[in-house]
Each structure stands twice: as structure tokens, then as C-alpha cells.
Protein backbone atom coordinates (compact mmCIF):
# COMPACT_ATOMS: atom_id res chain seq x y z
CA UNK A 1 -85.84 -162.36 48.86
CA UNK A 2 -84.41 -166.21 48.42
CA UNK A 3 -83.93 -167.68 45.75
CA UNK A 4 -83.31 -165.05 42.37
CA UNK A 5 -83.28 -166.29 38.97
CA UNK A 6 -82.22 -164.28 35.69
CA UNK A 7 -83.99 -165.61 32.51
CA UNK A 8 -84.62 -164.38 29.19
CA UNK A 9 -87.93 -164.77 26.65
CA UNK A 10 -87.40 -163.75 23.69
CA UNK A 11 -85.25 -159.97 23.64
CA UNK A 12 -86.38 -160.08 27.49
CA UNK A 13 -84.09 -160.47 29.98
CA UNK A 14 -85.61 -160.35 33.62
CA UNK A 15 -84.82 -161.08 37.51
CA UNK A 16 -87.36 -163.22 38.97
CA UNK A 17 -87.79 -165.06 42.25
CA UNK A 18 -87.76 -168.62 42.00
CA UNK A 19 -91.25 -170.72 44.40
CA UNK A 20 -91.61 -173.94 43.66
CA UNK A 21 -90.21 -174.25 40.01
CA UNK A 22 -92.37 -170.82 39.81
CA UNK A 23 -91.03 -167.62 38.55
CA UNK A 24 -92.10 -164.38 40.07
CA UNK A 25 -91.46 -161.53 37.95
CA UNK A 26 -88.83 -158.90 40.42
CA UNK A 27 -89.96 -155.57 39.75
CA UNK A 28 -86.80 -152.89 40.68
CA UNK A 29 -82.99 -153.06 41.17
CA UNK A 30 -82.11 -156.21 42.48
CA UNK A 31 -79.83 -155.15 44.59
CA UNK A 32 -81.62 -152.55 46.27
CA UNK A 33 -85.24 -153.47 47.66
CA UNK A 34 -86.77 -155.21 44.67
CA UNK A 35 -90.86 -156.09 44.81
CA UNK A 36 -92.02 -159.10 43.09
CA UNK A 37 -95.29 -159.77 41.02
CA UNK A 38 -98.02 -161.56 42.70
CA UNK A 39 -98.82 -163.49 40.02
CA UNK A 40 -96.10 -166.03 38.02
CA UNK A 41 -94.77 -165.55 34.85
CA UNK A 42 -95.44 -168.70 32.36
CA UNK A 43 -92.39 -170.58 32.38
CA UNK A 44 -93.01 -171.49 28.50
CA UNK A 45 -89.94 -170.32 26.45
CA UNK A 46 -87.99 -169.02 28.92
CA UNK A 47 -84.40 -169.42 29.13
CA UNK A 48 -82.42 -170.25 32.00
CA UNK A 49 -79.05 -167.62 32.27
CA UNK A 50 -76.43 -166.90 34.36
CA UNK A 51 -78.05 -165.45 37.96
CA UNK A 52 -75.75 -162.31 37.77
CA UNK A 53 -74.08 -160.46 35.46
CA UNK A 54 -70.33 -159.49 37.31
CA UNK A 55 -67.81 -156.69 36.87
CA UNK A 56 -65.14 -159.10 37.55
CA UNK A 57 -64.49 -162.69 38.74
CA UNK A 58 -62.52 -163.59 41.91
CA UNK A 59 -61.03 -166.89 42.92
CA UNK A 60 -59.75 -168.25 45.65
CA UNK A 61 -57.32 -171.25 45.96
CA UNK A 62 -56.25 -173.99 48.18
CA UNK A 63 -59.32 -173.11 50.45
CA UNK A 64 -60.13 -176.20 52.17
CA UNK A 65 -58.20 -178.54 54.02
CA UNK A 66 -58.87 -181.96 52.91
CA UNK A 67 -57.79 -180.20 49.43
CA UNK A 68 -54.55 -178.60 50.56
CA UNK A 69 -53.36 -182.35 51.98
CA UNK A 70 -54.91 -184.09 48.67
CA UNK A 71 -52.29 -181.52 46.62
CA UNK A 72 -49.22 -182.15 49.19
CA UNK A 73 -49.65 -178.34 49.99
CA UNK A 74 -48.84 -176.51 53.21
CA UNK A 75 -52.36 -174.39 54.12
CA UNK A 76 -52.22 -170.71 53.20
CA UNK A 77 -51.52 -167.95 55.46
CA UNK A 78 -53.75 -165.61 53.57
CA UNK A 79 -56.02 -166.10 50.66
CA UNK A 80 -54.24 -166.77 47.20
CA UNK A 81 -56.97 -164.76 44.77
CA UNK A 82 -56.53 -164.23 40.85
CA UNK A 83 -59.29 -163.48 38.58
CA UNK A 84 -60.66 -165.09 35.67
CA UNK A 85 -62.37 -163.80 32.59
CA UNK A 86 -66.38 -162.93 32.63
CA UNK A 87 -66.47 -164.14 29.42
CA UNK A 88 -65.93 -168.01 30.70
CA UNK A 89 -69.41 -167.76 32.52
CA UNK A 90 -72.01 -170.58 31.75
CA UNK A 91 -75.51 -171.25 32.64
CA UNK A 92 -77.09 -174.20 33.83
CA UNK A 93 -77.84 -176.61 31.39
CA UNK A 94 -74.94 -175.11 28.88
CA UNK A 95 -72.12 -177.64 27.94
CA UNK A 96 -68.39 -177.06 28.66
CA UNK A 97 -66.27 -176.86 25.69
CA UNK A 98 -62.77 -178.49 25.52
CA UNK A 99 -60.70 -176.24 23.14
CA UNK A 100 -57.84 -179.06 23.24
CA UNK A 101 -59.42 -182.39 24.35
CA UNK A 102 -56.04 -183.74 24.68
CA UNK A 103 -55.49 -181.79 27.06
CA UNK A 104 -55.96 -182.72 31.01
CA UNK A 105 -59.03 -180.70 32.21
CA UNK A 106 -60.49 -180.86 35.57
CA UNK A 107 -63.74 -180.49 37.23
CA UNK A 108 -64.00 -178.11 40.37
CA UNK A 109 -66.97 -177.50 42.62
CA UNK A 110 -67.28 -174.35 44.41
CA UNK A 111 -69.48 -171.88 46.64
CA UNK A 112 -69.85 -168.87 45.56
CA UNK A 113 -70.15 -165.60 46.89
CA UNK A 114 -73.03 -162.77 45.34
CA UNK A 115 -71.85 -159.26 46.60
CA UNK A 116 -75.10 -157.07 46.91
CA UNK A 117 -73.21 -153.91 47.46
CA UNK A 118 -70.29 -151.40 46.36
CA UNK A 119 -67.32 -152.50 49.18
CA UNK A 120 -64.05 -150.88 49.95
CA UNK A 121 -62.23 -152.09 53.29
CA UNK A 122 -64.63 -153.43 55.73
CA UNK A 123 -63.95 -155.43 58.24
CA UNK A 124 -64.75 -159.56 58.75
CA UNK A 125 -67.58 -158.70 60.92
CA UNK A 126 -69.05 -156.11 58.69
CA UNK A 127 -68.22 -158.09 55.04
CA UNK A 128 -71.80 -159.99 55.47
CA UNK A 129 -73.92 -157.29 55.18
CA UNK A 130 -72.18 -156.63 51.86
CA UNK A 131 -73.28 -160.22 50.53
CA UNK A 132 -76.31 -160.50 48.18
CA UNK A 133 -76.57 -164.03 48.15
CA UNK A 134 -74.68 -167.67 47.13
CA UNK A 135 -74.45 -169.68 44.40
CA UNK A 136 -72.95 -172.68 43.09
CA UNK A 137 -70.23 -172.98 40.67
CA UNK A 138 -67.74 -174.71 38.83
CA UNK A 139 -63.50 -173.18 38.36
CA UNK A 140 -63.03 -176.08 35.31
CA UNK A 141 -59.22 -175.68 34.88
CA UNK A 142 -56.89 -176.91 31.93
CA UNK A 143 -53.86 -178.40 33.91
CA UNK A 144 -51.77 -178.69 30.97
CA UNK A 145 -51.67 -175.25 30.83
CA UNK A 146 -51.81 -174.23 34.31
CA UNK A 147 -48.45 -176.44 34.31
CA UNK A 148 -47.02 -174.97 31.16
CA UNK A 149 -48.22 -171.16 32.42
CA UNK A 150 -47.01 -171.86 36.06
CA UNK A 151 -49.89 -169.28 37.22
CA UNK A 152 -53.47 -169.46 36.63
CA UNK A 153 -55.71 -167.37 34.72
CA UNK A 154 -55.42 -168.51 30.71
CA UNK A 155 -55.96 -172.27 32.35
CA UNK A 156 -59.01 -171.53 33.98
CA UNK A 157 -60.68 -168.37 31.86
CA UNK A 158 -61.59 -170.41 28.67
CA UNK A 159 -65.14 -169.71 26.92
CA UNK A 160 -67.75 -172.36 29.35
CA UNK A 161 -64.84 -172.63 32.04
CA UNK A 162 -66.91 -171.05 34.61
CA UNK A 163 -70.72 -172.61 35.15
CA UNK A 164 -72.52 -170.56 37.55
CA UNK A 165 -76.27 -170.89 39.26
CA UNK A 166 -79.03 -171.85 38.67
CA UNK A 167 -79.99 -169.20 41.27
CA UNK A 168 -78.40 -166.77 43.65
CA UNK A 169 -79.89 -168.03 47.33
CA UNK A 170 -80.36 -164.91 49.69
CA UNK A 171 -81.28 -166.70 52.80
CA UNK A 172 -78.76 -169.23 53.62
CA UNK A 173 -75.60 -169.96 56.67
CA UNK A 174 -73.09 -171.47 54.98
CA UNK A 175 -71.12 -172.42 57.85
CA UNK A 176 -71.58 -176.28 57.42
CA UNK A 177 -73.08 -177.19 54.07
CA UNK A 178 -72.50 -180.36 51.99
CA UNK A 179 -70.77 -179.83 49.06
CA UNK A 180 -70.35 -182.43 46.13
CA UNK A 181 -70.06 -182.99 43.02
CA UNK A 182 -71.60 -185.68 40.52
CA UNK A 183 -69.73 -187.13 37.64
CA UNK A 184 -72.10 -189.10 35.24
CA UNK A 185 -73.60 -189.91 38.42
CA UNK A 186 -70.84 -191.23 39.90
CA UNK A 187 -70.11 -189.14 43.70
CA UNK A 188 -66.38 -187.34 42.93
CA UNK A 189 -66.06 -184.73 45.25
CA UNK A 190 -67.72 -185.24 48.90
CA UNK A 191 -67.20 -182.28 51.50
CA UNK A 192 -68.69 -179.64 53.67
CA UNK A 193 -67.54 -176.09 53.79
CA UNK A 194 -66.52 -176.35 57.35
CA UNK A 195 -63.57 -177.76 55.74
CA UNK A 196 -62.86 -173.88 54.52
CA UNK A 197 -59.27 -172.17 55.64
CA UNK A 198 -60.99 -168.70 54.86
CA UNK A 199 -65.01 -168.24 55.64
CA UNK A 200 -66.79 -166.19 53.51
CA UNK A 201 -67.02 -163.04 55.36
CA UNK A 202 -63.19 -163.24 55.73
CA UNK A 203 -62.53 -163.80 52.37
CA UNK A 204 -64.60 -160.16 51.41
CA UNK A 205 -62.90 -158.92 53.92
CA UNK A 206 -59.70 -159.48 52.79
CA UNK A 207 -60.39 -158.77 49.12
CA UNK A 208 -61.93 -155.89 49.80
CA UNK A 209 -58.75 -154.10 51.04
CA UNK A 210 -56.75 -155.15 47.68
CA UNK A 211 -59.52 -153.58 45.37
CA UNK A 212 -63.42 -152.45 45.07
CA UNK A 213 -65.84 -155.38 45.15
CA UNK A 214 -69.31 -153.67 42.91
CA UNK A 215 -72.64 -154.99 43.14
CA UNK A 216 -72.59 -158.52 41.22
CA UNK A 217 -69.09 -159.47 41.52
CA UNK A 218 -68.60 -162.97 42.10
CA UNK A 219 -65.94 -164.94 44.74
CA UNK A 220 -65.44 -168.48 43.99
CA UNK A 221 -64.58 -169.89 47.64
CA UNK A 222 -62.39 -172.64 46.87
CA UNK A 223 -63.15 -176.75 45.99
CA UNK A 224 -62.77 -179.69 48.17
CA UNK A 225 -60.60 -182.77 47.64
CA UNK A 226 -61.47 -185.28 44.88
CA UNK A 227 -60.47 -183.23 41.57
CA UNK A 228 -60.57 -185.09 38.45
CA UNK A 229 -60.46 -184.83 34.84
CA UNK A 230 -63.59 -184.27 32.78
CA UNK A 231 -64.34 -185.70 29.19
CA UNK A 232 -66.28 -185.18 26.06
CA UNK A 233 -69.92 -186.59 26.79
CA UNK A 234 -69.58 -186.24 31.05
CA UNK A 235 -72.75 -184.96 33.01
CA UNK A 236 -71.64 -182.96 35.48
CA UNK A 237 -73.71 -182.07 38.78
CA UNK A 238 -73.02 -179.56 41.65
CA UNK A 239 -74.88 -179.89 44.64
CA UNK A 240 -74.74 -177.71 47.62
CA UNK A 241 -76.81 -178.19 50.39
CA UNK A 242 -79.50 -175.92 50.57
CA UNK A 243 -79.37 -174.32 46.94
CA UNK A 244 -80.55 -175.43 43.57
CA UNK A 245 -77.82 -177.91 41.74
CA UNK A 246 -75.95 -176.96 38.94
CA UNK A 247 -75.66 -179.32 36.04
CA UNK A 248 -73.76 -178.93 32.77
CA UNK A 249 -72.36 -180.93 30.08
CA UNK A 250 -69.30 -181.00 27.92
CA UNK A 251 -68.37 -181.36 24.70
């Protein structure tokens, strides 16, 4: 496999493996050993969705470096993880709603981590084989709340709060990969994930002894420095080297 789409036409909702803007129909359970048609499916009226459908979202936070010193914070000694709701997913293209535009509400880009299958304490050097793929994402968090709350998961778990895809990318070291992020086309956030306190494998590790990770469950690994607020009418664009960009709107 690569790079896996999941799209809809009509009442049909299908995995498919993305070649050259091409969709090739997967044929089996995704995450076991899927076949794909030989042929593409017509890309006429279908729908772009969320790659994956998870049991649960996990978050990490202060995860990079240049972050930690832009917040005045000491680096972590272990992952800091809390969840947020499934029901704050969004697809690429969908628009990010502001349920109280007063309110300040900031863009975060983020790697994130596809688990492929069931997990329950493995080690650092075993977590990878437990990893389906990576995608891009977005943790958009309401500070007002997040202030007012003085933890984390009503700020962040919003409807739209969490865009996610295009695609999951199965073939990919994300050891040193540019991440940024695009503000009406204005560069925001500028990094590279060698900037990460926790690697990926670590982090599955480590979450994997606190609870069950299930096929599809999702890890956002953390954003860079160079938060900032978001408005009504902003383009927003991920892009992580090496996988499809992520671009949403808000309203």
C-alpha cells in the first residue's frame, strides 16, 4: 500500500488507493492485506472523507522543542496525552466552525499517527510494526476556554476542531520531515519533526501501556512553534513533507 483514501458516491463509502489523483478501488479489510482493482474508479461525484474512521482520538502536547521554548515551558519528562472527541473530525476541503467567534481560536499543525493493529504494551522497538500509516492534521483549540477550563478537552473537541487527511501514507520515515502550515497563504508555522521530544514509535509505546490502541485510532504527535489565531474567512493549509496537504476553511 501508500497512499489510502476513504471516499463516498452516493450511499457508497469505499477505501481506495490514491496514483496520481487516481483512485483504485481496495478490495478487503484495510488493515489486513487489502488487494486493489486494476482498473480506477471515475473520480466524478465522489466525495473526499476522513481517511479513517477511529475508536478514539489521542493527543499529545508540548511535543517539540522550538514549541515548548515559544510557550515558556520546561520540556516534558513523559508524554502529556488527553483525548478529544471523534465527533470533531473534518475532511479535507470541510470548513472549521467557530461556535463563539469572539473567542481566541488557534490553528495547530500536526503528524499524525494511523495504528494498523490491536496494541497492548509493546515496546519502542516493536510500536512500528503496529503503525498503519500517517497523516496530517490539525488540534484547532479555543484558548478562551482552555484558559477558563484549565485542562483541555471541551477547548479542543468542538464539531470541525479536528481536520484530518486527505490520505493515510503507508510508506513514509518520518524522522526529518518539514512540517508547516499556510495561513491565507501566508507561511505560520515552519518546522521539521526532528524537532519532536517523543518519536512516534515512543509515543505508541508509551500509550500503549496506559490503555488499548484498536485498529484506526489516531495519535496527534504534537505542533511546532508559530501558533496563531484563526478567523472567519482564513484558508488554512497543512503541508507535510512527503504526504498530501490538508486544506480547510472556516467559518
Amino acid at each position: 500500500m501508500a497512499a489510502i483514501g476513504r471516499f463516498q458516491k452516493g450511499d457508497d463509502i469505499f477505501h481506495a488507493k490514491v496514483v496520481d489523483g487516481e483512485l483504485f478501488r481496495l478490495r478487503g479489510d484495510v488493515f489486513g492485506s487489502p488487494s486493489f482493482d486494476r482498473k480506477p474508479t471515475p473520480r466524478k461525484g465522489v466525495k473526499t472523507l476522513v481517511p479513517i474512521v477511529p475508536s478514539k482520538i489521542i493527543c499529545v502536547g508540548l511535543n517539540y522543542a522550538d514549541h515548548a521554548r515559544e510557550t515558556g515551558k520546561e520540556l516534558p519528562k513523559e508524554p502529556l496525552i488527553w483525548f478529544k472527541a471523534t465527533t470533531s473530525l473534518l475532511p479535507d476541503g470541510g470548513k472549521i466552525e467557530l461556535p463563539f467567534p469572539q473567542h481566541r481560536t488557534d490553528y495547530e499543525a500536526e503528524l499524525c499517527i494511523v495504528i494498523g493493529r490491536k496494541i497492548r504494551n509493546v515496546s519502542p522497538t516493536q510500536a512500528s510494526r503496529y503503525i498503519l500509516g500517517y497523516t496530517v492534521s490539525q488540534d484547532i483549540s479555543d484558548r478562551t476556554i482552555q484558559k477558563a477550563d484549565g485542562q483541555w478537552a471541551r477547548a479542543k473537541s468542538f464539531d470541525t476542531f479536528t481536520p484530518l487527511g486527505p490520505y493515510v501514507e503507508t510508506k513514509i520515515d518520518t524522522a526529518e520531515l518539514n512540517i508547516q502550515l499556510f495561513q491565507n497563504g501566508l507561511l505560520r508555522q515552519n518546522s521539521n519533526t526532528s524537532q519532536m521530544i517523543f518519536k512516534p514509535a515512543a509515543l505508541v509505546s508509551f500509550i500503549s501501556t496506559n490503555l488499548t490502541l484498536l485498529p484506526g485510532d489516531v495519535i496527534l504527535t504534537g505542533t511546532p512553534s508559530g501558533i496563531g489565531p484563526i478567523r472567519s474567512g482564513d484558508k488554512l493549509e497543512v503541508r507535510i513533507q512527503g504526504l498530501s496537504p490538508l486544506v480547510n476553511g472556516v467559518k
